[in-house]
Protein backbone atom coordinates (compact mmCIF):
# COMPACT_ATOMS: atom_id res chain seq x y z
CA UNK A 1 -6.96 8.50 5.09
CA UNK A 2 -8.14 7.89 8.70
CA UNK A 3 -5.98 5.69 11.02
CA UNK A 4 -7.97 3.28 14.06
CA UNK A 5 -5.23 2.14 16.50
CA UNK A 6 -6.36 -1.44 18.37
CA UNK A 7 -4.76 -0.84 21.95
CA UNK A 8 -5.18 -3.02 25.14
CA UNK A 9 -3.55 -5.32 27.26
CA UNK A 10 -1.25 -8.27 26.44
CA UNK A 11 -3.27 -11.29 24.80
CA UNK A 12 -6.67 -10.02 24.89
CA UNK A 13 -6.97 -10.54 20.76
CA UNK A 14 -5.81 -7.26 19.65
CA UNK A 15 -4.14 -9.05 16.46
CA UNK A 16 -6.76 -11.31 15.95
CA UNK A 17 -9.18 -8.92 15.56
CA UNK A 18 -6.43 -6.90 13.61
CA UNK A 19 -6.03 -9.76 10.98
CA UNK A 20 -10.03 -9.68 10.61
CA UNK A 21 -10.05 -6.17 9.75
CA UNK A 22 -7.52 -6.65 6.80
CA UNK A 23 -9.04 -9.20 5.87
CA UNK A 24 -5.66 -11.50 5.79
CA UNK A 25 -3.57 -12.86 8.03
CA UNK A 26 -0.91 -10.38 8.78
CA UNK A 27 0.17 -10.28 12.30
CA UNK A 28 1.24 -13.54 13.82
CA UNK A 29 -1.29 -14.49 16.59
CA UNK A 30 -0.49 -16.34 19.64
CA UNK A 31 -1.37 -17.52 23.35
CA UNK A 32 1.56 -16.67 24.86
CA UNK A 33 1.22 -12.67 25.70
CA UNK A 34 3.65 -10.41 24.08
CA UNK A 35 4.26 -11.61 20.88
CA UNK A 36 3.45 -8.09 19.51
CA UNK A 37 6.16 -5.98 19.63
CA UNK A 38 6.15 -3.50 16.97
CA UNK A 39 3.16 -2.04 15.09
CA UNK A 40 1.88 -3.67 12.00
CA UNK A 41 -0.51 -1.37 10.12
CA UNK A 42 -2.93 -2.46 7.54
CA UNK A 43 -5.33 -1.05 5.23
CA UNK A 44 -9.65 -1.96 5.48
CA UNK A 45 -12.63 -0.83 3.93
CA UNK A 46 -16.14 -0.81 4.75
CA UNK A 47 -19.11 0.07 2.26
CA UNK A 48 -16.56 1.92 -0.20
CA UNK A 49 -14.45 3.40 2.44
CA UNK A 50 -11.21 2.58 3.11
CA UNK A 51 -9.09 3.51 6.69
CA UNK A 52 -5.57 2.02 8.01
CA UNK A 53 -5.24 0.02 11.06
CA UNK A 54 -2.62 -0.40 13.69
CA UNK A 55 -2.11 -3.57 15.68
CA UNK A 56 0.03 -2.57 18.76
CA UNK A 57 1.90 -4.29 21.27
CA UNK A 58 0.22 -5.17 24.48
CA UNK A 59 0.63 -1.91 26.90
CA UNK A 60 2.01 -3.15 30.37
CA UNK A 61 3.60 -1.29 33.50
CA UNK A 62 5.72 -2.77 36.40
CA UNK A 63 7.11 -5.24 34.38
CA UNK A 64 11.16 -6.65 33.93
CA UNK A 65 10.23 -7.47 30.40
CA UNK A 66 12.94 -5.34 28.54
CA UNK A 67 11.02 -4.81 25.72
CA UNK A 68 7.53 -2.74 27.60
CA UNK A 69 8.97 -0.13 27.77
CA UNK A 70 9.68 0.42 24.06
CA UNK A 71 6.28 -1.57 23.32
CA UNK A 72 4.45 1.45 26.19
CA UNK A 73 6.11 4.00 24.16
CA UNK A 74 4.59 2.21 20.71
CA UNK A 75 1.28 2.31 21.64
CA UNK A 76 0.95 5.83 23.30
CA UNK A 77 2.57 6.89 19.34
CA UNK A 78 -0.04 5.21 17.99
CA UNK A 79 -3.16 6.33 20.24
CA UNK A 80 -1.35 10.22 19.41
CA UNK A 81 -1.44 9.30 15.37
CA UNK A 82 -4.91 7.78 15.68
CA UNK A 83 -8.63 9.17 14.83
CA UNK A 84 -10.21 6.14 16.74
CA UNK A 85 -9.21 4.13 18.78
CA UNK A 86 -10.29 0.50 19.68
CA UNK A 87 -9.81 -0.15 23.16
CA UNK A 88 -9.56 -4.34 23.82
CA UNK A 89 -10.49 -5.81 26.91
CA UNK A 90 -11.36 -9.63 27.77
CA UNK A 91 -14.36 -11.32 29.04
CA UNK A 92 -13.09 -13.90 30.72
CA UNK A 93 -10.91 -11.94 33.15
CA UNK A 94 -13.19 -9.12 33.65
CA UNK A 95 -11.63 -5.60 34.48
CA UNK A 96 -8.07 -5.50 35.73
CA UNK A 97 -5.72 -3.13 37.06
CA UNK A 98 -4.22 -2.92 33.59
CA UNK A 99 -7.01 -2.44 31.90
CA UNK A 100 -8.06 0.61 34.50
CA UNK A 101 -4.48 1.93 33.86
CA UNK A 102 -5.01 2.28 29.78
CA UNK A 103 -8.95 3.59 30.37
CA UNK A 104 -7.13 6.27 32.35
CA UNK A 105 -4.80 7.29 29.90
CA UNK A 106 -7.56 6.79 27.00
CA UNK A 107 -9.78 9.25 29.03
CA UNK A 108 -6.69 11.74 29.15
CA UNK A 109 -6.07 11.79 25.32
CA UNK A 110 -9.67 12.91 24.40
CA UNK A 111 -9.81 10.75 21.23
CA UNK A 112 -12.68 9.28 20.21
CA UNK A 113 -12.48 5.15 21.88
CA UNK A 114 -14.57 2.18 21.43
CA UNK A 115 -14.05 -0.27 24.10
CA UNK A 116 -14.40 -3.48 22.43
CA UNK A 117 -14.81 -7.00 24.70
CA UNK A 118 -13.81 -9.62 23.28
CA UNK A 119 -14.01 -13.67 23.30
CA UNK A 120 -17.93 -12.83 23.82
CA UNK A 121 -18.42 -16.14 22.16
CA UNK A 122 -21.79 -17.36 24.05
CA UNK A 123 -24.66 -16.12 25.49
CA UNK A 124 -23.81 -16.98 28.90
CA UNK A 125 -20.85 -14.26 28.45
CA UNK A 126 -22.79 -11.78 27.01
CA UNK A 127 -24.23 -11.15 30.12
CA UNK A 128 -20.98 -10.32 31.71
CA UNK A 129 -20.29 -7.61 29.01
CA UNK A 130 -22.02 -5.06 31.10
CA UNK A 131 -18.87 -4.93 33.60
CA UNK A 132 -17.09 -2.86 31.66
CA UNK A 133 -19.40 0.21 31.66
CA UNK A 134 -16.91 0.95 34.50
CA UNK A 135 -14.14 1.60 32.90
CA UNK A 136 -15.98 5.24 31.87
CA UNK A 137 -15.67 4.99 28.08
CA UNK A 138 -18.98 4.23 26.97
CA UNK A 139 -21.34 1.96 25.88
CA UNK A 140 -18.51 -1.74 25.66
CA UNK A 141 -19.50 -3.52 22.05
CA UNK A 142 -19.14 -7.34 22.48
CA UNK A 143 -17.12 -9.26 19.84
CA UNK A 144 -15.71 -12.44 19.42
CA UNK A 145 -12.36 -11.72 16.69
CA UNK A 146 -11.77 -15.45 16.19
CA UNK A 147 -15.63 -16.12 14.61
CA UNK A 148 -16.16 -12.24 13.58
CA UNK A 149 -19.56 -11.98 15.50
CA UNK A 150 -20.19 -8.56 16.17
CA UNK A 151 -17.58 -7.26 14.08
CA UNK A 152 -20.07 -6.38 11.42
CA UNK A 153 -21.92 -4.39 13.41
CA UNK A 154 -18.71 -2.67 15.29
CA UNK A 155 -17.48 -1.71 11.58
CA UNK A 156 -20.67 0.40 11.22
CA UNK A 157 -20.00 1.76 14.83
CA UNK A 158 -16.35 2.49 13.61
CA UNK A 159 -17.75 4.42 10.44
CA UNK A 160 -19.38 7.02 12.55
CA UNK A 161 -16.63 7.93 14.46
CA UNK A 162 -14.41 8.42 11.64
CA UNK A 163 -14.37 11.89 9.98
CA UNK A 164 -14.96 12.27 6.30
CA UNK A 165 -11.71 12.44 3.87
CA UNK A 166 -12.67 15.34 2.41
CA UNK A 167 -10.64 16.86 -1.01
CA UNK A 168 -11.03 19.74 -2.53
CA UNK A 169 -12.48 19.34 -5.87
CA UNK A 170 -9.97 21.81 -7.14
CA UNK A 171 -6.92 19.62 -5.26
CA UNK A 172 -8.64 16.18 -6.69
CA UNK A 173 -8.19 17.72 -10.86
CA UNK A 174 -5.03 19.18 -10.40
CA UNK A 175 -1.56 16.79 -11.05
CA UNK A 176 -0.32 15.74 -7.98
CA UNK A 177 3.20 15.77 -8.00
CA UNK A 178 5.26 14.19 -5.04
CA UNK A 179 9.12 14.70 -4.31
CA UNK A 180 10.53 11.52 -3.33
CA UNK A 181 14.20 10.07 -2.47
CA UNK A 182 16.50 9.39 0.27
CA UNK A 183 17.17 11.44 3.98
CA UNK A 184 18.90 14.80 3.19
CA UNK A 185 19.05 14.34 -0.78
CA UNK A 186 17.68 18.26 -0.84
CA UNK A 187 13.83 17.68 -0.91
CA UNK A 188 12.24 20.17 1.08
CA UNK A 189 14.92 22.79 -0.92
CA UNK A 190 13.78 21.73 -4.01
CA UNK A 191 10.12 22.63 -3.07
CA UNK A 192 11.01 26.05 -1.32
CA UNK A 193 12.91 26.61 -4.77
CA UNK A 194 10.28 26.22 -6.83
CA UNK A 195 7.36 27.74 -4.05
CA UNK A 196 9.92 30.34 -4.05
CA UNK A 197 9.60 30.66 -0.14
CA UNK A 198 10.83 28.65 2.92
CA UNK A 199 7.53 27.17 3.34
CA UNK A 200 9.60 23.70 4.70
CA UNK A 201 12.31 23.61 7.38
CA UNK A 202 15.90 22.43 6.25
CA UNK A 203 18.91 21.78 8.03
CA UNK A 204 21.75 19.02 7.23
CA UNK A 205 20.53 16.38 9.95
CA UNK A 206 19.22 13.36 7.89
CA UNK A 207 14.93 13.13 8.87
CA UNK A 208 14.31 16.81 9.48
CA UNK A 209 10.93 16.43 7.41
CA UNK A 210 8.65 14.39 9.48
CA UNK A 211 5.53 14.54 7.47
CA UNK A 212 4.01 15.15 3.74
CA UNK A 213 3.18 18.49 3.21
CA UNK A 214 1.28 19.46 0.21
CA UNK A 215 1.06 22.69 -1.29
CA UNK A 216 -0.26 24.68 -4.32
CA UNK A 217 1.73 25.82 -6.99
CA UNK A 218 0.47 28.36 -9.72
CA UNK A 219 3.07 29.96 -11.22
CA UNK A 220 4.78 30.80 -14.88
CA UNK A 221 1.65 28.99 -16.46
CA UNK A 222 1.75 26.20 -14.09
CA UNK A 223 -0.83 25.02 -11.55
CA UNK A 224 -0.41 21.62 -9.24
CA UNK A 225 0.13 20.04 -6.14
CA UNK A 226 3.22 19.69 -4.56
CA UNK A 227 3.74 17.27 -1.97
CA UNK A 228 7.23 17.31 -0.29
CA UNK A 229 7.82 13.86 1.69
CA UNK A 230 10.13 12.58 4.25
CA UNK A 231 13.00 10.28 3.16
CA UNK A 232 12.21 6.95 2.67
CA UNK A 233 15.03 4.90 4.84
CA UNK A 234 15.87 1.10 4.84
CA UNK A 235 13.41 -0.37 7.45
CA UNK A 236 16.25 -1.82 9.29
CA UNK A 237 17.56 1.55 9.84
CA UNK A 238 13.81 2.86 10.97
CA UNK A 239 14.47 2.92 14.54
CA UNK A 240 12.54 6.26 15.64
CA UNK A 241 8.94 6.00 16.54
CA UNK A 242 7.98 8.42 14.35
CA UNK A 243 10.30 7.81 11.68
CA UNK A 244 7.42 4.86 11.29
CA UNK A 245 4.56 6.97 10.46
CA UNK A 246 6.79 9.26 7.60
CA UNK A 247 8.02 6.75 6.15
CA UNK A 248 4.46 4.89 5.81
CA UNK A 249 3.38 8.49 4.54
CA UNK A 250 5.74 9.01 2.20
CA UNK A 251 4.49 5.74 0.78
CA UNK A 252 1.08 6.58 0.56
CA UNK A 253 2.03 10.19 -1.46
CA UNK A 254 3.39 7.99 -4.03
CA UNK A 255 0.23 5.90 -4.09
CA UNK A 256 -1.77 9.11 -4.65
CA UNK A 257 0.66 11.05 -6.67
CA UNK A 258 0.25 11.28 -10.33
CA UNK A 259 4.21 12.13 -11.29
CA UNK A 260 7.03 11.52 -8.77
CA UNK A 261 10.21 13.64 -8.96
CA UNK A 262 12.80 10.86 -7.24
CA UNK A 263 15.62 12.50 -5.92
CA UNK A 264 19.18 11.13 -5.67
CA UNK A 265 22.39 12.65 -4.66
CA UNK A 266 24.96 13.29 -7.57
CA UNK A 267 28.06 12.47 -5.38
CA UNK A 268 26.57 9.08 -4.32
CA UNK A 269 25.23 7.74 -7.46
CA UNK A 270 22.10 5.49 -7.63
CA UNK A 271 22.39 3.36 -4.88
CA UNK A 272 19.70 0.16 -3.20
CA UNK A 273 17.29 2.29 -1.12
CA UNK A 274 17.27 4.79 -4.84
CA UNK A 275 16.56 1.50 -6.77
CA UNK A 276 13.66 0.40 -4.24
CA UNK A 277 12.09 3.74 -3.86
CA UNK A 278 12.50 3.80 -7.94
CA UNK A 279 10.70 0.02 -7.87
CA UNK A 280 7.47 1.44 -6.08
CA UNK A 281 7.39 4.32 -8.12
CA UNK A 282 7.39 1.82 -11.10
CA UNK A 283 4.81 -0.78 -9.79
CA UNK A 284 2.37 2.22 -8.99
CA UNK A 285 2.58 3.01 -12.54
CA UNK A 286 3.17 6.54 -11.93
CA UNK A 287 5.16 9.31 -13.79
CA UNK A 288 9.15 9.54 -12.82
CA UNK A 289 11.34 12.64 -12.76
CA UNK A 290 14.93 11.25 -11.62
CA UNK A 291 16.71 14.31 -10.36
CA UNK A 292 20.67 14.43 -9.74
CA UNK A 293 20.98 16.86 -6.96
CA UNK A 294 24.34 18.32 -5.58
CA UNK A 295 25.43 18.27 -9.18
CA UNK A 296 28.07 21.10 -8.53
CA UNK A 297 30.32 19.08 -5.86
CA UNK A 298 30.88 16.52 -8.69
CA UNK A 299 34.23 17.14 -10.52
CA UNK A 300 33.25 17.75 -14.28
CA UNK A 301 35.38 16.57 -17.25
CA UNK A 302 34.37 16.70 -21.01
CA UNK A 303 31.35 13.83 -21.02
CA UNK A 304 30.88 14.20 -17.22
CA UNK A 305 27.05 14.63 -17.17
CA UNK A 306 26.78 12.03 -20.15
CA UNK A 307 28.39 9.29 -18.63
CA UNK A 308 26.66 10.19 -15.56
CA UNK A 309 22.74 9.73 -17.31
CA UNK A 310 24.22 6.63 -18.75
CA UNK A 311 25.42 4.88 -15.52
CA UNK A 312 21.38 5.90 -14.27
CA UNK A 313 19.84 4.58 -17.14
CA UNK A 314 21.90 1.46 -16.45
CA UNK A 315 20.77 0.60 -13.13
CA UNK A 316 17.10 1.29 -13.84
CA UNK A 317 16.98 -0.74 -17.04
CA UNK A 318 15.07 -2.25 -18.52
CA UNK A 319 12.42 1.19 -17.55
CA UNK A 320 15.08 3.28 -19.42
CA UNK A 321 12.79 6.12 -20.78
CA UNK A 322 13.48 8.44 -17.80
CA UNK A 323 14.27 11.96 -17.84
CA UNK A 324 17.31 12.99 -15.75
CA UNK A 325 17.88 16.32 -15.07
CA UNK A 326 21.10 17.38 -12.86
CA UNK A 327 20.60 20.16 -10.51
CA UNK A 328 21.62 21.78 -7.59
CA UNK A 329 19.22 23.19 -5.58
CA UNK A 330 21.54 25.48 -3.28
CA UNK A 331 22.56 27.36 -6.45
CA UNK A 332 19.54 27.37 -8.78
CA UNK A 333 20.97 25.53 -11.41
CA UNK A 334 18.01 23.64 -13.60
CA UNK A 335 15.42 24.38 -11.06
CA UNK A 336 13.11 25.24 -13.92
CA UNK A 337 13.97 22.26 -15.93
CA UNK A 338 12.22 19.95 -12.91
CA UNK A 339 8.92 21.80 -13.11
CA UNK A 340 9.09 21.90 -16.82
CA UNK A 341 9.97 17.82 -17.67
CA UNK A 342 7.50 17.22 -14.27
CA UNK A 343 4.89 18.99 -16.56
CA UNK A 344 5.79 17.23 -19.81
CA UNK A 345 5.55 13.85 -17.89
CA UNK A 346 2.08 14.48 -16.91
CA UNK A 347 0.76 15.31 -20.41
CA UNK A 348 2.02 11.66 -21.58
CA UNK A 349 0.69 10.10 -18.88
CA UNK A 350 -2.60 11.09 -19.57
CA UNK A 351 -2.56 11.08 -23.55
CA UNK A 352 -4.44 9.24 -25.38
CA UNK A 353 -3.85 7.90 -28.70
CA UNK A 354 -6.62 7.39 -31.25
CA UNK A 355 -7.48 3.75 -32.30
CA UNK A 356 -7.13 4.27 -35.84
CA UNK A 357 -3.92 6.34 -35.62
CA UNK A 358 -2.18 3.46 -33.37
CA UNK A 359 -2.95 0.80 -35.31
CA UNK A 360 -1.17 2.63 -38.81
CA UNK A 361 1.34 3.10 -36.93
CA UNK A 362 1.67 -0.49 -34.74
CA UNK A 363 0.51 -2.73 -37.16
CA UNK A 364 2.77 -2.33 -39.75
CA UNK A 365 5.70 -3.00 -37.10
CA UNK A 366 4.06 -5.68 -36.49
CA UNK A 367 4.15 -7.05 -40.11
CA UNK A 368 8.26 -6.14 -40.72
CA UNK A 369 8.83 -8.38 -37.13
CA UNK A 370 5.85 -10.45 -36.54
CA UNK A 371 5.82 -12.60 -33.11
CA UNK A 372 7.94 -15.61 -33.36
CA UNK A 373 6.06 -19.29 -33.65
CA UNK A 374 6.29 -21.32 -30.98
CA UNK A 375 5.32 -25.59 -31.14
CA UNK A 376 4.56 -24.48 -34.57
CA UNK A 377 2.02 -22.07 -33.50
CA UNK A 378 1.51 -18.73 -35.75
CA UNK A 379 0.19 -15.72 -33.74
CA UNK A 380 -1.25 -13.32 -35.66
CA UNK A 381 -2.26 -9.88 -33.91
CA UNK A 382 -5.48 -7.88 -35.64
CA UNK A 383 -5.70 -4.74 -33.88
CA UNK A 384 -4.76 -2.91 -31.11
CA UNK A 385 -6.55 -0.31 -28.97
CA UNK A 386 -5.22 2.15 -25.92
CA UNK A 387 -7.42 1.28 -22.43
CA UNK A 388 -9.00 3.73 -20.40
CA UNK A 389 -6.41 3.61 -17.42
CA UNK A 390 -4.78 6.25 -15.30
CA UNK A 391 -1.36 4.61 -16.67
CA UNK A 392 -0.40 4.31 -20.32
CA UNK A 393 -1.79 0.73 -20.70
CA UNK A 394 -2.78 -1.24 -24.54
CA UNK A 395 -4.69 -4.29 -25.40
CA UNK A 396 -3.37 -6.31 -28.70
CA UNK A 397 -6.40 -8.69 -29.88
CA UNK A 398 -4.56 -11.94 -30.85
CA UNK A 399 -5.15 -15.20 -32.15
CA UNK A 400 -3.57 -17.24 -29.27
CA UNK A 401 -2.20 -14.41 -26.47
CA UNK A 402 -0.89 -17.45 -24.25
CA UNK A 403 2.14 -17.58 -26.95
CA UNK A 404 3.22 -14.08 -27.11
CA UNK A 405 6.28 -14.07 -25.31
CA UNK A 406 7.77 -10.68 -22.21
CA UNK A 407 10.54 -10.20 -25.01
CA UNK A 408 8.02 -9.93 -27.83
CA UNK A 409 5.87 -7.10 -25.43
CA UNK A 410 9.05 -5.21 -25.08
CA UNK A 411 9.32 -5.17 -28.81
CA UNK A 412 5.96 -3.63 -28.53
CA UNK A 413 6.58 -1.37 -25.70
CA UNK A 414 9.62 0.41 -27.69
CA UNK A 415 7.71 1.06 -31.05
CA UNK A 416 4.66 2.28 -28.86
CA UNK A 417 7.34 4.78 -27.22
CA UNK A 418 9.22 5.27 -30.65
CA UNK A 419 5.82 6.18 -32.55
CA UNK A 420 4.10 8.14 -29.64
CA UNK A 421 6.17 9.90 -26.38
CA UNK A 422 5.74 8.56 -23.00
CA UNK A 423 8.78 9.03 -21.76
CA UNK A 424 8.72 9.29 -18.06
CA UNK A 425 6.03 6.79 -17.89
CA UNK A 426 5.50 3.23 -16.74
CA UNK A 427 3.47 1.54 -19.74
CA UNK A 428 1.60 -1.91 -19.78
CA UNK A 429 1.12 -4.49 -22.47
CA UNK A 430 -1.47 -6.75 -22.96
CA UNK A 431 -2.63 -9.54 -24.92
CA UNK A 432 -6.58 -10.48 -25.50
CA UNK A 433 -8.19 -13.19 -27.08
CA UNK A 434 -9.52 -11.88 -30.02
């Protein structure tokens, strides 16, 4: 997906015009200049395509402000990351030394920049746009972010600049499968285990794998995409600029990925950053692998690796149909067991289970334990019938759906996995009006 950075001075409307583009109101906005100090990034679309934006801090120089110079080093990330970049000046003060400073540095980077003027909010400033032809970066495109005029227009300006996100049609049918966990968990040796190369660079320092790296896999009957991602950190512990842009990549390989193989670290257990890397796997609704790396620097007894899948299951209850293999990469031990329950993930993910078949089966669990009446109110449930979603997801047609109860669609949820296997993946339950 393409990224458009919004650079510029302090208070010239860089968030404003950053809110608009999300369409919400996700940067706090402000008079007083500088209260931008780290990048937000958002996601917009235009006509059916979608691109993320960054709001950055205002770029000054010569200043005692303690925090410029982290907020200079900021923005010159984000006009490196960038495809476009928006370039904000202000009408009403014309072009300053500041903003002849950043044109400078824009010219320098030889990305593709708009430079947008805004608080063009009359006609009598319109006029005034034509100042900024000076600054050497084109044609200036006059906006006013508070109302939105012009920022129709500039979207359609910003379309053309952006390139196309182009897919192979081969990479867009195959199963995307992304390996996802913690810093230093074993990753990137996972995939060179399985690519059977050292495609990705290793070493024992925590963040060595800055971006994520797909690659094609077509081997003992297999074929998919890998994707190998950086670790995915506490944001209170994201202090490196570009620690920033892997994490928010690693985030969008799990939005795209169809099975995620979540890696946690044997001697460590499942701990909070597992559980919330485990929680946007789940609310994605994709596939899940959990894989116990660095299994051999556990001491084993009898019921070591049982007690072991137990205390997992435990902490990512009440999503308990998980496969867990243990592994270690460093000594090829289950290496092929990832691949193969990765593969058998997929195929329930994407089954589908005929109307007439799920019904014998669902009904008549439904008769045994019908739903319990509430006020006095019977529901009685007809039929039921699989939706055509990415996710395992099922529709029960109902007499009155408002009374059917979570407990009473977990009921449901564990004959559907009983009768039929999706183990591995995130299923939803829902109740029509018949």
């Amino acid at each position: 997906m393409s990224i458009v950075a919004i650079v510029g001075r302090p208070n010239v409307g860089k968030s404003t015009l950053f809110n608009r583009l999300v369409g919400m109101r996700q940067a706090i906005v402000d008079e007083v200049a500088g209260v931008t100090r780290d990048r937000h990034y958002g996601r917009s679309d235009w006509n059916g395509r979608e691109f993320s934006v960054i709001d950055t801090g205002g770029y000054a120089v010569n200043t005692d402000d303690v925090f410029e110079e982290e907020i200079r080093k900021q923005v010159l990330l984000a006009i490196d990351e960038s495809d476009l970049i928006l370039f904000m000046v202000d009408v009403t003060t014309g072009v300053t030394d500041f903003d002849a400073v950043m044109a400078g540095i824009l010219r320098r980077s030889k990305k593709p920049v708009l430079p947008i003027v805004n608080k063009v909010d009359n006609l009598e400033r319109s006029y005034d746009v034509h100042e900024f032809h000076s600054l050497g970066l084109g044609a200036p495109w006059a906006v006013s972010s508070m109302s939105g005029s012009g920022t129709g227009d500039l979207m359609d300006e910003i379309m053309k600049h952006l390139p196309e996100d182009k897919i192979p049609d081969v990479e867009k049918q195959l199963p995307h499968i992304a390996i996802v966990g913690k810093p230093n968990v074993g990753k990137s040796s996972l995939t060179n285990a399985l690519l059977g190369e050292e495609r990705h660079i290793v070493t024992p320092v925590a963040g060595t794998t800055r971006d994520a790296v797909s690659a094609y896999y077509n081997k003992f009957g297999y074929e998919f995409m890998l994707v190998d991602t950086a670790g995915l950190r506490k944001k209170t512990k994201v202090k490196e600029n570009l620690e920033f842009y892997s994490v928010m990549r690693s985030v969008r390989a799990i939005e795209n990925a169809d099975i995620c193989v979540l890696m946690l670290d044997a001697t460590q257990g499942v701990e909070a950053q597992d559980m919330s890397i485990f929680n946007l796997i789940y609310r994605n609704k994709k596939g899940c692998v959990v894989v116990m790396n660095k299994w051999d620097l556990v001491e084993k007894e009898t019921n070591t690796m049982k007690e072991h899948r137990e205390a997992v299951l435990e902490r990512l209850a009440p999503f308990t149909d998980v496969p867990v293999i243990f592994t270690s990469v460093t000594g090829k031990q289950r290496i092929f067991d990832v691949l193969q329950t990765a593969a058998k993930v997929y195929e329930n993910r994407v089954r589908r289970i005929p109307t007439s078949q799920l019904n014998e089966a669902i009904l008549q669990e439904i008769e045994n334990y019908p739903p319990p009446s509430i006020k006095g109110k019977y529901v009685r449930i007809k039929y039921a019938t699989q939706l055509p979603t990415p996710s395992p997801s099922f529709a029960f047609f109902c007499n009155l759906p408002q009374y059917v109860r979570e407990d009473y669609k977990r009921f449901l949820e564990n004959k559907l996995r009983q009768h039929f296997e999706f183990t591995g993946c995130p299923m939803q339950i829902f109740m029509r009006k018949k």
